[in-house]
C-alpha atoms as a PDB file:
ATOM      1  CA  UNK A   1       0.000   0.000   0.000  1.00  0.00           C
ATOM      2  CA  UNK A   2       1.358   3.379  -0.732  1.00  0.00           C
ATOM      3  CA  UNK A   3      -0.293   6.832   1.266  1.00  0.00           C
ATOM      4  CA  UNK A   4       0.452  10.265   1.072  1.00  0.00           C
ATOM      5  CA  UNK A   5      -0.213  13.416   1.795  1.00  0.00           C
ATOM      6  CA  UNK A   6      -1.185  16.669   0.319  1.00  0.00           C
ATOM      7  CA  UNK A   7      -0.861  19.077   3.245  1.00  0.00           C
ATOM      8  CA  UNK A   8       2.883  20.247   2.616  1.00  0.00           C
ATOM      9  CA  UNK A   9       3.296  19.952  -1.331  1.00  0.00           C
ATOM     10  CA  UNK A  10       0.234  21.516  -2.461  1.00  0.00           C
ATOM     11  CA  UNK A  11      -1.322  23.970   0.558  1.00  0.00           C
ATOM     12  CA  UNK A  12      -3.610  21.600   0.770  1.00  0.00           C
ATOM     13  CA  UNK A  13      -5.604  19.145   3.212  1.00  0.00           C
ATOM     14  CA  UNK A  14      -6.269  15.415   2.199  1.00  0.00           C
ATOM     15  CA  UNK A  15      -4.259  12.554   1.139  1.00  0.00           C
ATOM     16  CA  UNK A  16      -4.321   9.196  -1.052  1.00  0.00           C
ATOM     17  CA  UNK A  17      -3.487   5.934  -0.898  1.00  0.00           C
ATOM     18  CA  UNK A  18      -3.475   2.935  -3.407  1.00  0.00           C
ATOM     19  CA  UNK A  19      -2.923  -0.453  -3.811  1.00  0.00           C
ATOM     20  CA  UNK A  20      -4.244  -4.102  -4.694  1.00  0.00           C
ATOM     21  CA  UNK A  21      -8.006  -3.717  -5.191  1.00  0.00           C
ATOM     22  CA  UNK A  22      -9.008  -5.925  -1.781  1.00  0.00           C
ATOM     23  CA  UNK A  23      -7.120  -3.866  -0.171  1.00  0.00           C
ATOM     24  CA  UNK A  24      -8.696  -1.033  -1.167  1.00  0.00           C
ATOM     25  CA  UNK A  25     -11.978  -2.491  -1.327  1.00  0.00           C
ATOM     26  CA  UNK A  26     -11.495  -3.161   2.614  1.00  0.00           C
ATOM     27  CA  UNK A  27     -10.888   0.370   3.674  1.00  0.00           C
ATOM     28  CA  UNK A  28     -13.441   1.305   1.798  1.00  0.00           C
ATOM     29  CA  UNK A  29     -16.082  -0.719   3.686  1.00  0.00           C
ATOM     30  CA  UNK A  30     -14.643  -0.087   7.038  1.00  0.00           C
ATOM     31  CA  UNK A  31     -15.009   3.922   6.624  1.00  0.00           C
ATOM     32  CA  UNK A  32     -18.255   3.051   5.444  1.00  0.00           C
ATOM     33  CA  UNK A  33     -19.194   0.621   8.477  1.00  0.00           C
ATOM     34  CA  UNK A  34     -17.188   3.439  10.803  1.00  0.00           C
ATOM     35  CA  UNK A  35     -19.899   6.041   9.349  1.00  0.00           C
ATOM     36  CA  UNK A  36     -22.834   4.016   9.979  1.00  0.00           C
ATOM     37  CA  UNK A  37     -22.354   3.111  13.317  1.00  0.00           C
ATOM     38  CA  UNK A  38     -21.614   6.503  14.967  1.00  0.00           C
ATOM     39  CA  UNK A  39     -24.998   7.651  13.050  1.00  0.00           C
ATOM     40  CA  UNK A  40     -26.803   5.057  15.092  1.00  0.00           C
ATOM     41  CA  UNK A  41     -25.532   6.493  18.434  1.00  0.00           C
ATOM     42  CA  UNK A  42     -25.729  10.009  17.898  1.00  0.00           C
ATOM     43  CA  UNK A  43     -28.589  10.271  16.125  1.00  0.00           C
END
């Protein structure tokens, strides 16, 4: 997997990262999952 940032070379916030689909794939869903569970508490 390879991240990086954006805050020092560009003025800006945000980053990337990329790598074998599962991988990403698998972060995507746990954001997701992440995201839907603090809506259910704090409604």
């Amino acid at each position: 997997m390879i991240v990086g940032s954006l805050e020092h070379a560009l003025s800006s916030t945000g980053g990337f990262c990329a790598g074998r689909t599962f991988v990403v794939y698998h972060q995507r869903l746990c954001g997701r999952l992440l995201n839907a569970i603090m809506q259910l508490q704090f409604p």
